[in-house]
PDB file of N, CA and C in Angstrom:
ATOM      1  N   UNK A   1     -47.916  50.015  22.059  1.00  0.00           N
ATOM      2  CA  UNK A   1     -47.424  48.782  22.582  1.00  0.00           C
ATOM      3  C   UNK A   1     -48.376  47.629  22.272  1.00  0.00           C
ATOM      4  N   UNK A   2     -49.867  47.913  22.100  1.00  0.00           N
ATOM      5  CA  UNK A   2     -50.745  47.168  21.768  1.00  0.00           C
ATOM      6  C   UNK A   2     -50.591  46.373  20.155  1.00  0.00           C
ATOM      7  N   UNK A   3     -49.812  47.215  19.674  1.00  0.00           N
ATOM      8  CA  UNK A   3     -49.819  47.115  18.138  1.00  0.00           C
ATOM      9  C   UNK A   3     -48.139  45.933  18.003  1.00  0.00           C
ATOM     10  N   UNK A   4     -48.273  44.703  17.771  1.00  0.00           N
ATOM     11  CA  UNK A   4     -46.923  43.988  17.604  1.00  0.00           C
ATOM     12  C   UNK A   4     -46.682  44.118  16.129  1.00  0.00           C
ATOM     13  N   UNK A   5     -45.274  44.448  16.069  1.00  0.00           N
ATOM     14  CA  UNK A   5     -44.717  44.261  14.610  1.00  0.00           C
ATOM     15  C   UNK A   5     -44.511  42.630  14.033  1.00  0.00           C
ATOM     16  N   UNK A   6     -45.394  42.724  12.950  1.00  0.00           N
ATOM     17  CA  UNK A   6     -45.227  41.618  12.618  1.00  0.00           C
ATOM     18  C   UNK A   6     -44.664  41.309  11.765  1.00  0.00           C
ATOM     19  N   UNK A   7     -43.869  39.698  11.878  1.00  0.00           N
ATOM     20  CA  UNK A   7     -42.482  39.536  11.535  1.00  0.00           C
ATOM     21  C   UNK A   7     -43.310  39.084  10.311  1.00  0.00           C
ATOM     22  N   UNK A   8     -42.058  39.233   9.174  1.00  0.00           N
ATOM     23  CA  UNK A   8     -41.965  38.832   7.473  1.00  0.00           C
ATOM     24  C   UNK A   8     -42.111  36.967   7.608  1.00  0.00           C
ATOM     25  N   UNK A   9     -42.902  36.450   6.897  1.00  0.00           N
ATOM     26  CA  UNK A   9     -42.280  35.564   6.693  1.00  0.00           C
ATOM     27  C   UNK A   9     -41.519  34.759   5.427  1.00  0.00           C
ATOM     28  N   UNK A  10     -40.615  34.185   5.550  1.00  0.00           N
ATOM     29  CA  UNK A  10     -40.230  33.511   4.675  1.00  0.00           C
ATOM     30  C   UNK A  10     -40.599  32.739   3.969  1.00  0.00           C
ATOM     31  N   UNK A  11     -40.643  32.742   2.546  1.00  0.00           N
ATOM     32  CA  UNK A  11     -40.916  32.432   1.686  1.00  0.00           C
ATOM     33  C   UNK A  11     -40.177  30.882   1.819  1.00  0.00           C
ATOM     34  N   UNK A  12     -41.214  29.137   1.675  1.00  0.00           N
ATOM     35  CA  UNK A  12     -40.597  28.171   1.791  1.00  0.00           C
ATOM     36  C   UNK A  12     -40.426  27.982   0.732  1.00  0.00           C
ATOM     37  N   UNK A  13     -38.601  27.148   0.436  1.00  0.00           N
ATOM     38  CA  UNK A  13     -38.502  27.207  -0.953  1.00  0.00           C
ATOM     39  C   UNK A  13     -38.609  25.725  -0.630  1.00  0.00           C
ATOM     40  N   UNK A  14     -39.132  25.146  -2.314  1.00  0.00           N
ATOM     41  CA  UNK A  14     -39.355  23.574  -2.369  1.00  0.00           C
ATOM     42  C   UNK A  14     -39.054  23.165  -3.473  1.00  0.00           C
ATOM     43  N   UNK A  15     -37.672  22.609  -3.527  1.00  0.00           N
ATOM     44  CA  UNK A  15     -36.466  22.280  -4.453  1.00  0.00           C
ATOM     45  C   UNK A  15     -37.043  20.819  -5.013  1.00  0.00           C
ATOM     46  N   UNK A  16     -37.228  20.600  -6.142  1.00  0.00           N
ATOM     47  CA  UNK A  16     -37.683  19.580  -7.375  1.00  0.00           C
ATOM     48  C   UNK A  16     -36.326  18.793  -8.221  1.00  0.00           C
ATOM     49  N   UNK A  17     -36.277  18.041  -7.904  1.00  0.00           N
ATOM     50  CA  UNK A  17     -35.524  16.953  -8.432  1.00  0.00           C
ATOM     51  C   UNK A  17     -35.675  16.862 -10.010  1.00  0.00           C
ATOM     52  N   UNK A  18     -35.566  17.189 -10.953  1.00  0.00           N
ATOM     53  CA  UNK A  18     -36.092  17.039 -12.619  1.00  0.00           C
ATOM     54  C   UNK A  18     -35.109  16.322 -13.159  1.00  0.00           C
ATOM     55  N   UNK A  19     -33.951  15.473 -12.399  1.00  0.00           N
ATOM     56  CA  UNK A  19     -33.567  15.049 -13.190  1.00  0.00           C
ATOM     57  C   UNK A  19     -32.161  15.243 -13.976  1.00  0.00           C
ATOM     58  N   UNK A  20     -32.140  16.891 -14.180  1.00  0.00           N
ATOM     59  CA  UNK A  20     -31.063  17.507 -14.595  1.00  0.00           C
ATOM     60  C   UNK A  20     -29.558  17.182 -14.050  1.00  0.00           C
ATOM     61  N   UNK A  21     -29.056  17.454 -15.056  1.00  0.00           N
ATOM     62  CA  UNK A  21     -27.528  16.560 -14.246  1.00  0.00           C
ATOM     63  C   UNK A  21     -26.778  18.351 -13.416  1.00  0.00           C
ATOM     64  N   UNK A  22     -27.400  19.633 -14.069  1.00  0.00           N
ATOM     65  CA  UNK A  22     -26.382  20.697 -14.322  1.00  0.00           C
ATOM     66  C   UNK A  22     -26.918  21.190 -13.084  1.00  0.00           C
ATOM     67  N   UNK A  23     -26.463  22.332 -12.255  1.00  0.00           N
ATOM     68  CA  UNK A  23     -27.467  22.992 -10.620  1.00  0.00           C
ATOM     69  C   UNK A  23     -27.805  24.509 -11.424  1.00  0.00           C
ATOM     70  N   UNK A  24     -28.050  24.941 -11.060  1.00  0.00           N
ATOM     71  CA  UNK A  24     -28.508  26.308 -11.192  1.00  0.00           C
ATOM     72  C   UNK A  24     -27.759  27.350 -10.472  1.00  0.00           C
ATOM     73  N   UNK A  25     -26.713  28.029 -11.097  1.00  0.00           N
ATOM     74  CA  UNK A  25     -25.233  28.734 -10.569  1.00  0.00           C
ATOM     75  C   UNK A  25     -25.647  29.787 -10.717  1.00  0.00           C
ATOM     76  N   UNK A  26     -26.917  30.631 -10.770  1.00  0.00           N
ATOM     77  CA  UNK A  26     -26.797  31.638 -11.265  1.00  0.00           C
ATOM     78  C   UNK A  26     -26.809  32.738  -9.482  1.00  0.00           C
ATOM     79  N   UNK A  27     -27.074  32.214  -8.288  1.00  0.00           N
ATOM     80  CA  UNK A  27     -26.250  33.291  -7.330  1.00  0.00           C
ATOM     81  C   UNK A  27     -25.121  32.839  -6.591  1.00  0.00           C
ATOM     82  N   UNK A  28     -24.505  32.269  -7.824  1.00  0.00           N
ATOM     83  CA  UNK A  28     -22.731  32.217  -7.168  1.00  0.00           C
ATOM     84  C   UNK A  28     -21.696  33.631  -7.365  1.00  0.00           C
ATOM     85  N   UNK A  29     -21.296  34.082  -6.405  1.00  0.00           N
ATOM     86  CA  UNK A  29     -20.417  34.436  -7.194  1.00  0.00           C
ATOM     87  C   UNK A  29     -19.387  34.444  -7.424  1.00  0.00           C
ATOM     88  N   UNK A  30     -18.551  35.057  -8.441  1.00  0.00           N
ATOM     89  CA  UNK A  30     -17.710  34.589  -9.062  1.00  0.00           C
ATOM     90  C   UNK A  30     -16.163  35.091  -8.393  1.00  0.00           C
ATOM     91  N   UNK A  31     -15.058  34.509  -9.077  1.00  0.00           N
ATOM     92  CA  UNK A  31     -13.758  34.447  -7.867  1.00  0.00           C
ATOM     93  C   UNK A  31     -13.156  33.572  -7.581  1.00  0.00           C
ATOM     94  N   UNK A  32     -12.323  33.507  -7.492  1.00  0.00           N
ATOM     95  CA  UNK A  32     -11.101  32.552  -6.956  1.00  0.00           C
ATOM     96  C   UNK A  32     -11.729  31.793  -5.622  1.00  0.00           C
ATOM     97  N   UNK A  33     -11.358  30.827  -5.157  1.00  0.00           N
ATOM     98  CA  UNK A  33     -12.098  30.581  -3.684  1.00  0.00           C
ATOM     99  C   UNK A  33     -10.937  30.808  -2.767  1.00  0.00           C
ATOM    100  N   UNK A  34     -10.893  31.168  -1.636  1.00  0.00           N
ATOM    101  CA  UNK A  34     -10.054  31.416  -0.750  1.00  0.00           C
ATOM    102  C   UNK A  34      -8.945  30.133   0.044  1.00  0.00           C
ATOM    103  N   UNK A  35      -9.428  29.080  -0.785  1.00  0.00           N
ATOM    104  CA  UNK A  35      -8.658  28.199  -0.114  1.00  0.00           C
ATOM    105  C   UNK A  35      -7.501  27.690  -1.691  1.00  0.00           C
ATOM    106  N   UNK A  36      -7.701  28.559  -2.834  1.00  0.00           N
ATOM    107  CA  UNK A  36      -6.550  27.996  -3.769  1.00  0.00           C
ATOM    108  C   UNK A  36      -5.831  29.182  -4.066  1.00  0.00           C
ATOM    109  N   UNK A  37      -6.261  30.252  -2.723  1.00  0.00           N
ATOM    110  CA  UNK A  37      -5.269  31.301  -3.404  1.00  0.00           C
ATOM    111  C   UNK A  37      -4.246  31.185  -2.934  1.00  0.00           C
ATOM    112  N   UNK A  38      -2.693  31.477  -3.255  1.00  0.00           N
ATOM    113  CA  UNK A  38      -1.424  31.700  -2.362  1.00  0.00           C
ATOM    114  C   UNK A  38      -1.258  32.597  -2.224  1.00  0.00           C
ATOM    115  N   UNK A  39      -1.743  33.463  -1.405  1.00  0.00           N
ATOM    116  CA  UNK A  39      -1.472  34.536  -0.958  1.00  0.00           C
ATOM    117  C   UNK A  39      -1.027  34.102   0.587  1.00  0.00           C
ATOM    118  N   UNK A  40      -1.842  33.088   1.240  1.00  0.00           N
ATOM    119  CA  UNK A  40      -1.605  33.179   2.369  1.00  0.00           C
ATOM    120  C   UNK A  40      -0.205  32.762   2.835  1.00  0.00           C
ATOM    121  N   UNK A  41       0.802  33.175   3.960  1.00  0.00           N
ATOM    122  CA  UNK A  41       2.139  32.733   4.398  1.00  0.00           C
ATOM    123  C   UNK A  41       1.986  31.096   4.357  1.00  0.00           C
ATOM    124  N   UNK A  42       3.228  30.483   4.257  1.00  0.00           N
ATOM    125  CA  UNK A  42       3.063  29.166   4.698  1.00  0.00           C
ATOM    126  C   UNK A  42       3.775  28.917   5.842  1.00  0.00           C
ATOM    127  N   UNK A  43       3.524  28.062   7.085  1.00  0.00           N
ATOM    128  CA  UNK A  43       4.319  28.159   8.158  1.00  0.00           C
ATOM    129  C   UNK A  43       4.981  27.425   7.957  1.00  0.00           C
ATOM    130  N   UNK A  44       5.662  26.255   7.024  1.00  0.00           N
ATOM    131  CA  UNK A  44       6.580  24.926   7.491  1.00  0.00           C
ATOM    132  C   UNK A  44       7.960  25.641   6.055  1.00  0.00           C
ATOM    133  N   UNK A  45       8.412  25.158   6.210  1.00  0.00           N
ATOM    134  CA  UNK A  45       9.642  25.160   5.149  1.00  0.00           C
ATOM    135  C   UNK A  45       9.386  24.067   4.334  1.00  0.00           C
ATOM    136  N   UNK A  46      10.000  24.225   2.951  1.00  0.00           N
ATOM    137  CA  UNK A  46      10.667  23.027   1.875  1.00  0.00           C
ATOM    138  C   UNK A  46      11.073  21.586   2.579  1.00  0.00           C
ATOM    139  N   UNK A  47      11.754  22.050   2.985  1.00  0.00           N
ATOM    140  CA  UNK A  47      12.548  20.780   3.725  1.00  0.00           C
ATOM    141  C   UNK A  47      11.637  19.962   5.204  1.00  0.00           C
ATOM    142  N   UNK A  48      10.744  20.401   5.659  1.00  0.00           N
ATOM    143  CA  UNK A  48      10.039  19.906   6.308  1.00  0.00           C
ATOM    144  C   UNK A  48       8.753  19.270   5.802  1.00  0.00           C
ATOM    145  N   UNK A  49       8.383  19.690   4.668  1.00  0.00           N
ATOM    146  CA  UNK A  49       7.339  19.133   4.031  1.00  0.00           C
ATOM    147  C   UNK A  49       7.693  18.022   3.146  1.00  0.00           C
ATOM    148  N   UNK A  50       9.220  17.983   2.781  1.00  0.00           N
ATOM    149  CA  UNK A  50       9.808  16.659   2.410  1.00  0.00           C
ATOM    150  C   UNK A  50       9.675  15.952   3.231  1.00  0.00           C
ATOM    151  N   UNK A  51      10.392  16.175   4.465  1.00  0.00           N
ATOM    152  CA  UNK A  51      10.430  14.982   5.464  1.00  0.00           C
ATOM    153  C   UNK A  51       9.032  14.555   5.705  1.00  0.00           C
ATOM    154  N   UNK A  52       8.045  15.436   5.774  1.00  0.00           N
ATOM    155  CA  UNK A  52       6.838  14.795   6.561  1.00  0.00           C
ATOM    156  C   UNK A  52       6.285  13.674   4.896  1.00  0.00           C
ATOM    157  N   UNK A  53       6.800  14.530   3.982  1.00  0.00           N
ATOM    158  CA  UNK A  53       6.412  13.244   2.771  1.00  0.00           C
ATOM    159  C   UNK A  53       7.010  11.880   2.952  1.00  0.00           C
ATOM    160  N   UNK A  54       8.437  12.111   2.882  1.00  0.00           N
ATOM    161  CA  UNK A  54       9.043  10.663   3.131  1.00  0.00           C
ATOM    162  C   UNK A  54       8.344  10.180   4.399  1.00  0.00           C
ATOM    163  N   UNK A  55       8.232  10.881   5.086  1.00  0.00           N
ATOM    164  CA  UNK A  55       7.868   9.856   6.833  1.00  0.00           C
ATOM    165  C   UNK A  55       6.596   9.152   6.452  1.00  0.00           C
ATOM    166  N   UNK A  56       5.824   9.901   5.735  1.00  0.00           N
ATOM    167  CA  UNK A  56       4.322   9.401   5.366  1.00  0.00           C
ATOM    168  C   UNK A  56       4.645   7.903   4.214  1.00  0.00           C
ATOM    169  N   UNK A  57       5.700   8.503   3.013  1.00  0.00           N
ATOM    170  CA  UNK A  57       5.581   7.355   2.506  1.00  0.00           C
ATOM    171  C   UNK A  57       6.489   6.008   2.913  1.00  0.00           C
ATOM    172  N   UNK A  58       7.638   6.223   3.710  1.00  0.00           N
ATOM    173  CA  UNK A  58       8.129   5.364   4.552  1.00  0.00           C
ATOM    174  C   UNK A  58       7.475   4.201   5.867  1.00  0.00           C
ATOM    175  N   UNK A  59       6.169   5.165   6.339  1.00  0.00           N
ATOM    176  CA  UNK A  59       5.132   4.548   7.043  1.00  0.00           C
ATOM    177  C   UNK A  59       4.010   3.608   6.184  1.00  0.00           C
ATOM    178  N   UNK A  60       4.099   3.808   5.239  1.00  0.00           N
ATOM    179  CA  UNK A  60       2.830   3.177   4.020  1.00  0.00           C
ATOM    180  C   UNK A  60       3.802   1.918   3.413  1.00  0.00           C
ATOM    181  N   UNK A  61       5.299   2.024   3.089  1.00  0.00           N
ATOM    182  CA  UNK A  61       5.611   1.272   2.167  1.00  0.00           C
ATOM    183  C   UNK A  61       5.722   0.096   2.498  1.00  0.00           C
ATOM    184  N   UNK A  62       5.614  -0.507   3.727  1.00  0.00           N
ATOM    185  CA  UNK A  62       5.881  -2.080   3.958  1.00  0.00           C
ATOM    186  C   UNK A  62       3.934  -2.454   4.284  1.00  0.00           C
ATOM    187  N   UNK A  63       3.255  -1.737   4.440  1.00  0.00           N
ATOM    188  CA  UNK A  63       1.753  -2.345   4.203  1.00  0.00           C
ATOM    189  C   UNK A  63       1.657  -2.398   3.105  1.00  0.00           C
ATOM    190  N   UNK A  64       2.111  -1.756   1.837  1.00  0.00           N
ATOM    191  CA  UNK A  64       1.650  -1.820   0.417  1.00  0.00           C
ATOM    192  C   UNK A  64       2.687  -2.847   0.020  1.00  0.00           C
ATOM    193  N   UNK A  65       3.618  -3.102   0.585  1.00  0.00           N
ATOM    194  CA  UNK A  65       4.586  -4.462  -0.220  1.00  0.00           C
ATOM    195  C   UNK A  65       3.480  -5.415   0.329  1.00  0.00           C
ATOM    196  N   UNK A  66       2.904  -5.573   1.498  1.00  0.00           N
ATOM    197  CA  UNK A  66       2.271  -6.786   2.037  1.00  0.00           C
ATOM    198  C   UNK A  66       1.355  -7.568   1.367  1.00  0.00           C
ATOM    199  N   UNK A  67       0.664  -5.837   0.959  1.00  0.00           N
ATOM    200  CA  UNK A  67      -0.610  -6.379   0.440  1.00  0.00           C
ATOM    201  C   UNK A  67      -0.132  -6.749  -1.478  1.00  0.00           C
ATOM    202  N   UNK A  68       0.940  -5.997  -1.755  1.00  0.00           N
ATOM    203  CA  UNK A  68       1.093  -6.588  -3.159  1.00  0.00           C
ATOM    204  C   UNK A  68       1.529  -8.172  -3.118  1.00  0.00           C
ATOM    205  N   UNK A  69       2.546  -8.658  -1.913  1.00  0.00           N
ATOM    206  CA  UNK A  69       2.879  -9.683  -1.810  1.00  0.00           C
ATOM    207  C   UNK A  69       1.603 -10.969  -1.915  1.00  0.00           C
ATOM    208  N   UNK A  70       0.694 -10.650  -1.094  1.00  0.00           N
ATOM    209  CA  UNK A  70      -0.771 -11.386  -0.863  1.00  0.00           C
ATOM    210  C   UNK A  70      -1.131 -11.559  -2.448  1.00  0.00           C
ATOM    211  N   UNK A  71      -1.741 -10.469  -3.104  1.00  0.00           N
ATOM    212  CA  UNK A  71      -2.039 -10.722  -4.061  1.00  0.00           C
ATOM    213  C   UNK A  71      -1.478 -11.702  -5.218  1.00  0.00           C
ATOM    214  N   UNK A  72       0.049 -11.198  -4.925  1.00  0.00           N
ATOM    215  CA  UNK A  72       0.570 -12.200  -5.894  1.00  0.00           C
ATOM    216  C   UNK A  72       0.684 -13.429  -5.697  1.00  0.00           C
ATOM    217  N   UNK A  73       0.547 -14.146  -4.562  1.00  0.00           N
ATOM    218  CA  UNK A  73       0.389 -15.324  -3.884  1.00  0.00           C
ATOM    219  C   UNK A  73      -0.720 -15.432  -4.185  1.00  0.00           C
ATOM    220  N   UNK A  74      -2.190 -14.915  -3.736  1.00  0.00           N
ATOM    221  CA  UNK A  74      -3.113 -15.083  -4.492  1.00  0.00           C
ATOM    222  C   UNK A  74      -3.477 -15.772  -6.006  1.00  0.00           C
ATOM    223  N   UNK A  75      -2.649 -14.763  -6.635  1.00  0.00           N
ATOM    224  CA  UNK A  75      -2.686 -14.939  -8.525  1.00  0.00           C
ATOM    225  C   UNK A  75      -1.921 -15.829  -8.728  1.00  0.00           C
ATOM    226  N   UNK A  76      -0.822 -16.330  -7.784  1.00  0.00           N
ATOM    227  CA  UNK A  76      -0.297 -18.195  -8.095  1.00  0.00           C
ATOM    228  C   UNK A  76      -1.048 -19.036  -8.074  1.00  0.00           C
ATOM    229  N   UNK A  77      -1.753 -18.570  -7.052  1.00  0.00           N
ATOM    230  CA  UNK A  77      -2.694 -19.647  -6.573  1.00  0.00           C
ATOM    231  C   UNK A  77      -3.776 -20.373  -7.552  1.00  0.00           C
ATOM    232  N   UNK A  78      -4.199 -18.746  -7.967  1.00  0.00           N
ATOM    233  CA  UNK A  78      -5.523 -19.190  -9.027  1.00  0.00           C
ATOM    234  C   UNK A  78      -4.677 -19.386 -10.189  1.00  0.00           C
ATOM    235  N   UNK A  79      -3.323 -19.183 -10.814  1.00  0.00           N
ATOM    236  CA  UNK A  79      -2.826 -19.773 -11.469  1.00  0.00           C
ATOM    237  C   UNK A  79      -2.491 -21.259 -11.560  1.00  0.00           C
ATOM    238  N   UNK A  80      -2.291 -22.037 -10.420  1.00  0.00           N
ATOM    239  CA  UNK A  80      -1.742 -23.277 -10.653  1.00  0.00           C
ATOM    240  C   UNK A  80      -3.221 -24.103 -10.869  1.00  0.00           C
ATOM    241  N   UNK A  81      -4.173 -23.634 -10.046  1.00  0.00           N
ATOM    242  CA  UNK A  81      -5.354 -24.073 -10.193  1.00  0.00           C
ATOM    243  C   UNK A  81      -6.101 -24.522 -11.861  1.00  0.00           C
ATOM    244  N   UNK A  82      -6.472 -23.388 -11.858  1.00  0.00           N
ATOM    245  CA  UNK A  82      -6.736 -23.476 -13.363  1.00  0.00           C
ATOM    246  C   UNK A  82      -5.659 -24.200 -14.471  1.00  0.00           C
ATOM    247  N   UNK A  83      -4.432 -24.011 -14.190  1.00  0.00           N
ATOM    248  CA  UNK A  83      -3.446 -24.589 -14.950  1.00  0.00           C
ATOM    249  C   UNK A  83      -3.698 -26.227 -15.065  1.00  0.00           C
ATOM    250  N   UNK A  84      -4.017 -26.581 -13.946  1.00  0.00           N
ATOM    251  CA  UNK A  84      -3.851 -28.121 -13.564  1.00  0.00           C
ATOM    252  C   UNK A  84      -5.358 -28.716 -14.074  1.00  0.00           C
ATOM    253  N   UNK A  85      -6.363 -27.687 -14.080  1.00  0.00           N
ATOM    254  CA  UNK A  85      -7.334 -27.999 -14.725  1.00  0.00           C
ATOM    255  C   UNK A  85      -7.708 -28.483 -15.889  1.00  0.00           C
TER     256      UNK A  85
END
């Protein structure tokens, strides 16, 4: 009991910047990743993942007319400007 096991220690690793654009892959390993496989069930149907598309792009389409509208009012703007210049 006198005698404590003494713990390993870890080796600190101290990662160097060189510059390199590429990482060092060599303990990846290799495989599909689990989030692009289809294996897994899907819970919604065809037809519900339409609707939630349209609802999404039906909710977006009158802020994106707004902001195209602005702009183009904008680009009159700096059009007549310069024109008259």
């Amino acid at each position: 009991m006198a005698e404590k096991k003494e713990k390993k220690k870890k080796e600190k690793v101290v990662y160097v910047d060189d510059g390199r654009t590429i990482a060092d892959m060599s303990n990846v390993k290799g495989g599909a990743s689990k989030y692009f496989r289809n294996d897994t069930p899907s819970y919604s149907t065809g037809k519900e993942k339409w609707t939630t598309f349209f609802d999404a792009f039906r909710m977006m389409l009158l802020p994106t007319l707004v902001f195209g509208g602005a702009l183009l009012v904008l680009y009159g703007i700096m059009y007549l400007l310069f024109k008259l210049m």
